[in-house]
PDB file of N, CA and C in Angstrom:
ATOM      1  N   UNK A   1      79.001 107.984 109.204  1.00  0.00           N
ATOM      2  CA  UNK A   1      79.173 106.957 110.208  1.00  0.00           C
ATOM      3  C   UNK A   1      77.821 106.302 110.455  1.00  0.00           C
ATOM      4  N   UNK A   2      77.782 104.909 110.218  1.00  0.00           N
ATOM      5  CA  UNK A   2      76.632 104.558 110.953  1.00  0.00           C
ATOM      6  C   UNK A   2      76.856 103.092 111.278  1.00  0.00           C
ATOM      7  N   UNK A   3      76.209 102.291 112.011  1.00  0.00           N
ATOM      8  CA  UNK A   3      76.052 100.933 112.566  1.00  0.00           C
ATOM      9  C   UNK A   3      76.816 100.929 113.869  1.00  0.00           C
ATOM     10  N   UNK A   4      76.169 100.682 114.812  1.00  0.00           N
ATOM     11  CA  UNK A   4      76.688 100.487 115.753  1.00  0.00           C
ATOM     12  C   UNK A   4      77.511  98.718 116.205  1.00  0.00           C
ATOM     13  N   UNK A   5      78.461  99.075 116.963  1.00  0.00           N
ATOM     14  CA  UNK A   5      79.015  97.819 116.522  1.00  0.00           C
ATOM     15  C   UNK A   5      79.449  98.286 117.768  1.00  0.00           C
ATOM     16  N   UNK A   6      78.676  97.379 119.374  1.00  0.00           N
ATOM     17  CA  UNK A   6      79.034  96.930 120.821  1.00  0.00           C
ATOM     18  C   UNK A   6      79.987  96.035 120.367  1.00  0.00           C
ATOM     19  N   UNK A   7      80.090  94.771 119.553  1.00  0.00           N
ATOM     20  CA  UNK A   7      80.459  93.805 120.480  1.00  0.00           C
ATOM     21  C   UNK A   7      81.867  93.794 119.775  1.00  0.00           C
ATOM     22  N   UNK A   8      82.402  94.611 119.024  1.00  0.00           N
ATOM     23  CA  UNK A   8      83.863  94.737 117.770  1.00  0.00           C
ATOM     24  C   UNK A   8      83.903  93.775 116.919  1.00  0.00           C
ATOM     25  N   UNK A   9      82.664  93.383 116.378  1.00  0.00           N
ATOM     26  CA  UNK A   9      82.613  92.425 114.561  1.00  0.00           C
ATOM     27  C   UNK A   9      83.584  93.485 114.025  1.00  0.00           C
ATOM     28  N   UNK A  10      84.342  92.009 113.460  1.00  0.00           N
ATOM     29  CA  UNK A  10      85.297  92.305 112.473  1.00  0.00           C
ATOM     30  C   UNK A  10      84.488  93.050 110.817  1.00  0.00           C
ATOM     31  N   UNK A  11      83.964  92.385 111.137  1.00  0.00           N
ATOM     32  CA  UNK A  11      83.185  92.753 109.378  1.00  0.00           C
ATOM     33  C   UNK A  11      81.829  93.586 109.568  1.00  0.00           C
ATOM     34  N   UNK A  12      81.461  94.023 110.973  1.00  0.00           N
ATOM     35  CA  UNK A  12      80.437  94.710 110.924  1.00  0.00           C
ATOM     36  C   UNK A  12      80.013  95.901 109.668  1.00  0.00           C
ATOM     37  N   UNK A  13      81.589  96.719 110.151  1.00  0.00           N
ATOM     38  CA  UNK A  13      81.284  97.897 108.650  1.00  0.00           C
ATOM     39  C   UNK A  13      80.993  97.630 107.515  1.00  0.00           C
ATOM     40  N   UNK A  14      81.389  96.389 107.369  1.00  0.00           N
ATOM     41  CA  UNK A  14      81.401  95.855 105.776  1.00  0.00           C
ATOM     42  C   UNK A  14      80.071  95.126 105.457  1.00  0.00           C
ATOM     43  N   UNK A  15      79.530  94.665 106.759  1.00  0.00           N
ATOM     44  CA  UNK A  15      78.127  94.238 106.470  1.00  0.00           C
ATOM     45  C   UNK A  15      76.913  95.219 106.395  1.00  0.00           C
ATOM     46  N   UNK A  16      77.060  96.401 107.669  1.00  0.00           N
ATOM     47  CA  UNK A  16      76.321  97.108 107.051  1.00  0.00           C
ATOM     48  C   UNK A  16      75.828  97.953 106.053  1.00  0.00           C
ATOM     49  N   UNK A  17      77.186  97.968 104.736  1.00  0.00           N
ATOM     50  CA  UNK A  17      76.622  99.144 103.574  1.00  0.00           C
ATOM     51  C   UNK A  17      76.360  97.690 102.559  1.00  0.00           C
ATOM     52  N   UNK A  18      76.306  96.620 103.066  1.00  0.00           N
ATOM     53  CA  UNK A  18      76.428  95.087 101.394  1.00  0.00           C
ATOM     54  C   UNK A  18      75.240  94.783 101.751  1.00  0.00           C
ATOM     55  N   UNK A  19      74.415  94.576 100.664  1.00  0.00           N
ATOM     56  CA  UNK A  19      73.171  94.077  99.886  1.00  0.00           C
ATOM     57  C   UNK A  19      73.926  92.593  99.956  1.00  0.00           C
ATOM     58  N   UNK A  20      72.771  91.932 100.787  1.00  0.00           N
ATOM     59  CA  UNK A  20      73.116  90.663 101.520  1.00  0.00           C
ATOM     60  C   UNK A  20      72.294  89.815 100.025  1.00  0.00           C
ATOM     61  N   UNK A  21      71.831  90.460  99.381  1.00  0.00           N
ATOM     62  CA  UNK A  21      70.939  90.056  97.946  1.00  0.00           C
ATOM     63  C   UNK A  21      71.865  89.779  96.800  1.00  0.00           C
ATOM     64  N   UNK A  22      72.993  90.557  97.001  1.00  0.00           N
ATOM     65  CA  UNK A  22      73.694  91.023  95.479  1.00  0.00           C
ATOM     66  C   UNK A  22      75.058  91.080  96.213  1.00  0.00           C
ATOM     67  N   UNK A  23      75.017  91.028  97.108  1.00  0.00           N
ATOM     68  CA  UNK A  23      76.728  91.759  97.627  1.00  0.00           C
ATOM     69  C   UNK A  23      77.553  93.145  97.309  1.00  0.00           C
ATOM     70  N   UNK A  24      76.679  93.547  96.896  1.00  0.00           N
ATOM     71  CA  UNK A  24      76.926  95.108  96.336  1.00  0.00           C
ATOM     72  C   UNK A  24      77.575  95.810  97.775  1.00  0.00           C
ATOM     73  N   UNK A  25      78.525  96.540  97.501  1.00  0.00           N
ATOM     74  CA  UNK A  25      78.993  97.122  98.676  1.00  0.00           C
ATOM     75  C   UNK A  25      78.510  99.115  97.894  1.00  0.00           C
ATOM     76  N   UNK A  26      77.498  99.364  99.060  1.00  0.00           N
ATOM     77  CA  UNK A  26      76.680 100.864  98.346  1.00  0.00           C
ATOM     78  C   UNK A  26      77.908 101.549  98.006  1.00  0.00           C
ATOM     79  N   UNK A  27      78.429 101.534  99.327  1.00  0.00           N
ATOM     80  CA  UNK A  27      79.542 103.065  99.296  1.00  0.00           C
ATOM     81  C   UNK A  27      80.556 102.472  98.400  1.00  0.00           C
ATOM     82  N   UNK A  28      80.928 101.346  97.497  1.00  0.00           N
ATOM     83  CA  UNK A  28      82.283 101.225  96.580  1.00  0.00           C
ATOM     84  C   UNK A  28      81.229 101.255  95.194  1.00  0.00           C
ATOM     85  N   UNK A  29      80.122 100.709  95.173  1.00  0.00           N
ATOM     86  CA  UNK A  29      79.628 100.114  94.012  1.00  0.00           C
ATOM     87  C   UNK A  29      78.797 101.416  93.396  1.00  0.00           C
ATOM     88  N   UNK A  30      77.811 102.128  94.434  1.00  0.00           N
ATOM     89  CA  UNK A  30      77.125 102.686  93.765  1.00  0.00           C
ATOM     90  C   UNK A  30      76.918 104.441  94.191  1.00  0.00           C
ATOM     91  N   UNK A  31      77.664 104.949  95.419  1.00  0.00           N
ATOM     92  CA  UNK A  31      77.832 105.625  95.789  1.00  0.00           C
ATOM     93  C   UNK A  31      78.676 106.721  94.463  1.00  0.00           C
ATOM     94  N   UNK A  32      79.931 106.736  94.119  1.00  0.00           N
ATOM     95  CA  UNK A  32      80.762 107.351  93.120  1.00  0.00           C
ATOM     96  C   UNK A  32      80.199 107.854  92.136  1.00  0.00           C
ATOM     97  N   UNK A  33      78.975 106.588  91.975  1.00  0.00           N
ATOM     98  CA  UNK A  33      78.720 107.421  90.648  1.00  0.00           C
ATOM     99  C   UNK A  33      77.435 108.543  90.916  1.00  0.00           C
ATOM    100  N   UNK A  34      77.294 108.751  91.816  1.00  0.00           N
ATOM    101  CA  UNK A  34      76.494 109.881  92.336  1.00  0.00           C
ATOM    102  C   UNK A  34      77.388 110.675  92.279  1.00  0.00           C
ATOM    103  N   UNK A  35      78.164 110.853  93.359  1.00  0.00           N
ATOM    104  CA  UNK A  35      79.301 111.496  93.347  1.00  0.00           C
ATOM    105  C   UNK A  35      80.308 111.720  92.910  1.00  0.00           C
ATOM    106  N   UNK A  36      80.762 112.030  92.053  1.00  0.00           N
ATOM    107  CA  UNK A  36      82.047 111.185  91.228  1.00  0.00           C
ATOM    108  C   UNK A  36      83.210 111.546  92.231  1.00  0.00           C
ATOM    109  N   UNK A  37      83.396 113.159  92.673  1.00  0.00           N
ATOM    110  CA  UNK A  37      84.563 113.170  93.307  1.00  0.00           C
ATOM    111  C   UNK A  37      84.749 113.632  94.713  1.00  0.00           C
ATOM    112  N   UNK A  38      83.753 112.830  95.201  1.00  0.00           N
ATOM    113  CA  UNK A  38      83.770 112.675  96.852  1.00  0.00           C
ATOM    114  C   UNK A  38      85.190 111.031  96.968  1.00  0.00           C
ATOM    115  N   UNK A  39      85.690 111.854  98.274  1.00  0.00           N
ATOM    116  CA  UNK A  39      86.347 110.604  98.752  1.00  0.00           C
ATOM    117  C   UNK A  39      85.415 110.321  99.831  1.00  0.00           C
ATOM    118  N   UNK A  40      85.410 108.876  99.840  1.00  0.00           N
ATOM    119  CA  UNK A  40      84.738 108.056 100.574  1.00  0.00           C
ATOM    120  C   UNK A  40      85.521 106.522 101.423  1.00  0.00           C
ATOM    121  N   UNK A  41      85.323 106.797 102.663  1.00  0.00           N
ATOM    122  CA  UNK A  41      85.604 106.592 103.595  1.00  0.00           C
ATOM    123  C   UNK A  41      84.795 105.183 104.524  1.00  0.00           C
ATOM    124  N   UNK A  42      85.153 104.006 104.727  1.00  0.00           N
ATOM    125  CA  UNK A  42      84.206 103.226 105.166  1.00  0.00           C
ATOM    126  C   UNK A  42      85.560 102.731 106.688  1.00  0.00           C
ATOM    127  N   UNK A  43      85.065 103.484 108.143  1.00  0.00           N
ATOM    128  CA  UNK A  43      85.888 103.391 108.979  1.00  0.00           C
ATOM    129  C   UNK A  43      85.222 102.685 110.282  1.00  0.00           C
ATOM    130  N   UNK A  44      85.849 101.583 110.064  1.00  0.00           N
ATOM    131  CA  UNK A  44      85.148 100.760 111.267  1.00  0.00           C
ATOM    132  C   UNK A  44      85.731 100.642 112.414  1.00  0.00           C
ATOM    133  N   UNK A  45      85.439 100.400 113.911  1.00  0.00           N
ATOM    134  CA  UNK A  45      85.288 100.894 114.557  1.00  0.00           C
ATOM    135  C   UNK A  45      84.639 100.343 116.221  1.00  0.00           C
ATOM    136  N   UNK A  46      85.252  99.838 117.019  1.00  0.00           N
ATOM    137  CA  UNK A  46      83.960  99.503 118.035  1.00  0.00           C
ATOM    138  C   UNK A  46      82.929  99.959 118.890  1.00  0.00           C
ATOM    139  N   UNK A  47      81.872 100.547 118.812  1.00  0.00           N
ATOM    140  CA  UNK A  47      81.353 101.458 119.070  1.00  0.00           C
ATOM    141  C   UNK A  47      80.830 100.985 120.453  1.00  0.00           C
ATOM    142  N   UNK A  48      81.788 100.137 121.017  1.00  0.00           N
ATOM    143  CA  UNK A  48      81.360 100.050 122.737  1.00  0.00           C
ATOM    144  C   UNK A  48      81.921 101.511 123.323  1.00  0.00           C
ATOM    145  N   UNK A  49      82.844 101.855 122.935  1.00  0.00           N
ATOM    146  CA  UNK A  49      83.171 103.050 123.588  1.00  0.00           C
ATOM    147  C   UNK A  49      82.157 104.557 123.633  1.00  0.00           C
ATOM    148  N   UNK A  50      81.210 103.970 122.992  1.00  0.00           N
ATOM    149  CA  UNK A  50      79.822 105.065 122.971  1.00  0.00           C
ATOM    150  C   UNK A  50      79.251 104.747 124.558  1.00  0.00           C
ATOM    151  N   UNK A  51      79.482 103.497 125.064  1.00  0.00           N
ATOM    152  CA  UNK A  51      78.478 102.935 126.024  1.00  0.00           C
ATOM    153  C   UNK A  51      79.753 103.054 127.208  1.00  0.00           C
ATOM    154  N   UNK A  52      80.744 103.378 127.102  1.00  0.00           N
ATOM    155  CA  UNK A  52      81.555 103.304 128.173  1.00  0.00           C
ATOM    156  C   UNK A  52      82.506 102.428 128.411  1.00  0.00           C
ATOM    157  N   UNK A  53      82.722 101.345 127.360  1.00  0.00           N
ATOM    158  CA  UNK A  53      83.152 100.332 127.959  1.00  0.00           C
ATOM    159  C   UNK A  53      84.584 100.031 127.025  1.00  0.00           C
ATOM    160  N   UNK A  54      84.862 101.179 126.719  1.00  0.00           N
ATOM    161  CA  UNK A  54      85.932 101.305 125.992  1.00  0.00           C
ATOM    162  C   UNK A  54      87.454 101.771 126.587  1.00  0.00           C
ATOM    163  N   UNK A  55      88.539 101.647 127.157  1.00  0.00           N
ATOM    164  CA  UNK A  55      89.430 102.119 127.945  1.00  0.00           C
ATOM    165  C   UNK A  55      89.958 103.502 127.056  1.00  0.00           C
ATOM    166  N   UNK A  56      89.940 103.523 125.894  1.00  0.00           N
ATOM    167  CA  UNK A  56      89.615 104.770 125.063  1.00  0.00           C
ATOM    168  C   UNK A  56      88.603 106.164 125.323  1.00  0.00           C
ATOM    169  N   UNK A  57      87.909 105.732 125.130  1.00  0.00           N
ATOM    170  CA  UNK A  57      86.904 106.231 125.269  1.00  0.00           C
ATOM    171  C   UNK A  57      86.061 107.125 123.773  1.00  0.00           C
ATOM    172  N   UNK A  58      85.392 107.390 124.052  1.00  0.00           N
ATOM    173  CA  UNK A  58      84.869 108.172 122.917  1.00  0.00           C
ATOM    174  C   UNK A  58      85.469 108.950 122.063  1.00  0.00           C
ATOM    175  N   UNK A  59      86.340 109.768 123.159  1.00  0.00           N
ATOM    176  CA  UNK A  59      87.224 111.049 122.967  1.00  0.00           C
ATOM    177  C   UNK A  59      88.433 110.097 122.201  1.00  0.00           C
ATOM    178  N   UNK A  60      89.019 109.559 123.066  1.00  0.00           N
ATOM    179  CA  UNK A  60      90.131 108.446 121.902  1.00  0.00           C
ATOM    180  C   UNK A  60      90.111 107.517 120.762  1.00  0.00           C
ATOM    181  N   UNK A  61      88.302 107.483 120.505  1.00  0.00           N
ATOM    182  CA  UNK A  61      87.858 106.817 119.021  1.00  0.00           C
ATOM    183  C   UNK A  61      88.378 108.536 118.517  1.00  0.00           C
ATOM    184  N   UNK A  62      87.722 108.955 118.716  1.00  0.00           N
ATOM    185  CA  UNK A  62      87.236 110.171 117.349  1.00  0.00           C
ATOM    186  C   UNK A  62      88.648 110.666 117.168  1.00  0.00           C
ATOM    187  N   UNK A  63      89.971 110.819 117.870  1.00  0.00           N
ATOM    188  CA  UNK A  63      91.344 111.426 118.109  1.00  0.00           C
ATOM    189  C   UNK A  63      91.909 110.004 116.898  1.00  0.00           C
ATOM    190  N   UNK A  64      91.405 108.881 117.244  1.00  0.00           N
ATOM    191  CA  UNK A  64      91.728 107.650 116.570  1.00  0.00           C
ATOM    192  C   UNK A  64      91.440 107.852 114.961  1.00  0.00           C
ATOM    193  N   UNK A  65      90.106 108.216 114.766  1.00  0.00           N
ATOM    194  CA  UNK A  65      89.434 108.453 113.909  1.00  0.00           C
ATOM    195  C   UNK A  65      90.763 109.501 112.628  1.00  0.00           C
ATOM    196  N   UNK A  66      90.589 110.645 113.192  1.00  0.00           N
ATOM    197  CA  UNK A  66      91.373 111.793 113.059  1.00  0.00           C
ATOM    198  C   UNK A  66      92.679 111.558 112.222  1.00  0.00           C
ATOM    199  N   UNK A  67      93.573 110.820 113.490  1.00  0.00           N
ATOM    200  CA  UNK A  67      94.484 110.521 112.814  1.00  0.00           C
ATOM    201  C   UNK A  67      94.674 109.404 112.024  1.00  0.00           C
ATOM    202  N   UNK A  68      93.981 108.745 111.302  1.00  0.00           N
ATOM    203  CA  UNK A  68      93.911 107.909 110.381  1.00  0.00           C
ATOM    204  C   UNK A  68      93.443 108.814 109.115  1.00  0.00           C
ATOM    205  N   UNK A  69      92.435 109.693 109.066  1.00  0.00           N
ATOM    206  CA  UNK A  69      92.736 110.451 107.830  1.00  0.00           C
ATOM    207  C   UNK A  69      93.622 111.500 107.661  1.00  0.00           C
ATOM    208  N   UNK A  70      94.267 111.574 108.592  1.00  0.00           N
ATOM    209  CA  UNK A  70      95.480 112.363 108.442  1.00  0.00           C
ATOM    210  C   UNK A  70      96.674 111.430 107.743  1.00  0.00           C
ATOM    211  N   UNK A  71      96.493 110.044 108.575  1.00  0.00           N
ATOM    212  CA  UNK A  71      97.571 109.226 107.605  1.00  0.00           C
ATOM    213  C   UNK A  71      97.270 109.194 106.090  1.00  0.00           C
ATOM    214  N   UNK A  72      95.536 109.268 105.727  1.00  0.00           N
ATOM    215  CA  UNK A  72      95.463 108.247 104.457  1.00  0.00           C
ATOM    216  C   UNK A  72      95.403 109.783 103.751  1.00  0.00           C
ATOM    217  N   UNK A  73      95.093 111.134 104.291  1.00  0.00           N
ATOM    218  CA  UNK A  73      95.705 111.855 103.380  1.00  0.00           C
ATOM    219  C   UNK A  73      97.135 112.566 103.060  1.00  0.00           C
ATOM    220  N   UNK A  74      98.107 111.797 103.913  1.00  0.00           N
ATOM    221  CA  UNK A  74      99.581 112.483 103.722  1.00  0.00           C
ATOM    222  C   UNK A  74      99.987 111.049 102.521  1.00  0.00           C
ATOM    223  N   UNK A  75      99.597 109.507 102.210  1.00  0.00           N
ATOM    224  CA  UNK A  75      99.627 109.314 101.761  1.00  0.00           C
ATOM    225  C   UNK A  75      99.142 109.145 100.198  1.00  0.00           C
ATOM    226  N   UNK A  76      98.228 109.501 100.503  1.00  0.00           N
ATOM    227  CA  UNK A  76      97.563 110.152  99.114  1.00  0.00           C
ATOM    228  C   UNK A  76      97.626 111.408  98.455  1.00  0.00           C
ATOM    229  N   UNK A  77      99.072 111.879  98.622  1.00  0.00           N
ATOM    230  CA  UNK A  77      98.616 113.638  98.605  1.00  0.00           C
ATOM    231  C   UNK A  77      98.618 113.906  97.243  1.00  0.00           C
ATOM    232  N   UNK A  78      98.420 113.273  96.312  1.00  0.00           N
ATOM    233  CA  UNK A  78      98.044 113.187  95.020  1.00  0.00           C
ATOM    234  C   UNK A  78      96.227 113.745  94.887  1.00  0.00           C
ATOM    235  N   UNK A  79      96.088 113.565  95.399  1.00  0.00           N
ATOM    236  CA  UNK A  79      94.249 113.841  95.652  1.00  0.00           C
ATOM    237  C   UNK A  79      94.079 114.811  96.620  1.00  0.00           C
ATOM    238  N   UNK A  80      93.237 115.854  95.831  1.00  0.00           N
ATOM    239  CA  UNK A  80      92.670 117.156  96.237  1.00  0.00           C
ATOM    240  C   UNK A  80      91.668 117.367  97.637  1.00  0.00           C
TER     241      UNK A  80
END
């Protein structure tokens, strides 16, 4: 997880791992092949709810969080 994102940019996540040089996105382009069989995960997010100002709250990002890889691994259950 990283970049904080107060104000909920749509494309924040996506701007912070792209080489504004090349457009390379790290974690699709160059990440894998380090790793070959890590799944990788780019989950964005508004991170006002760090500061309070979320009716969620912190506790209901990360519960949020949670169950979204619970969705993307009951749909993928092809992968280990």
């Amino acid at each position: 997880m990283h970049g904080l994102n107060p104000l909920g940019s749509v494309n924040h996540a996506l701007a912070t791992w792209t080489a504004s040089s090349t457009g390379a996105l790290w974690l699709k382009d160059f990440l894998p092949q380090q790793i070959p069989n890590a799944r990788i995960f780019l989950y964005s997010y508004n991170a006002s709810a760090s500061f309070g100002a979320s009716q969620a709250g912190i506790d209901g990002e990360a519960e949020q969080l949670l169950n979204n890889f619970g969705l993307d691994r009951e749909a993928s259950s092809h992968t280990p």
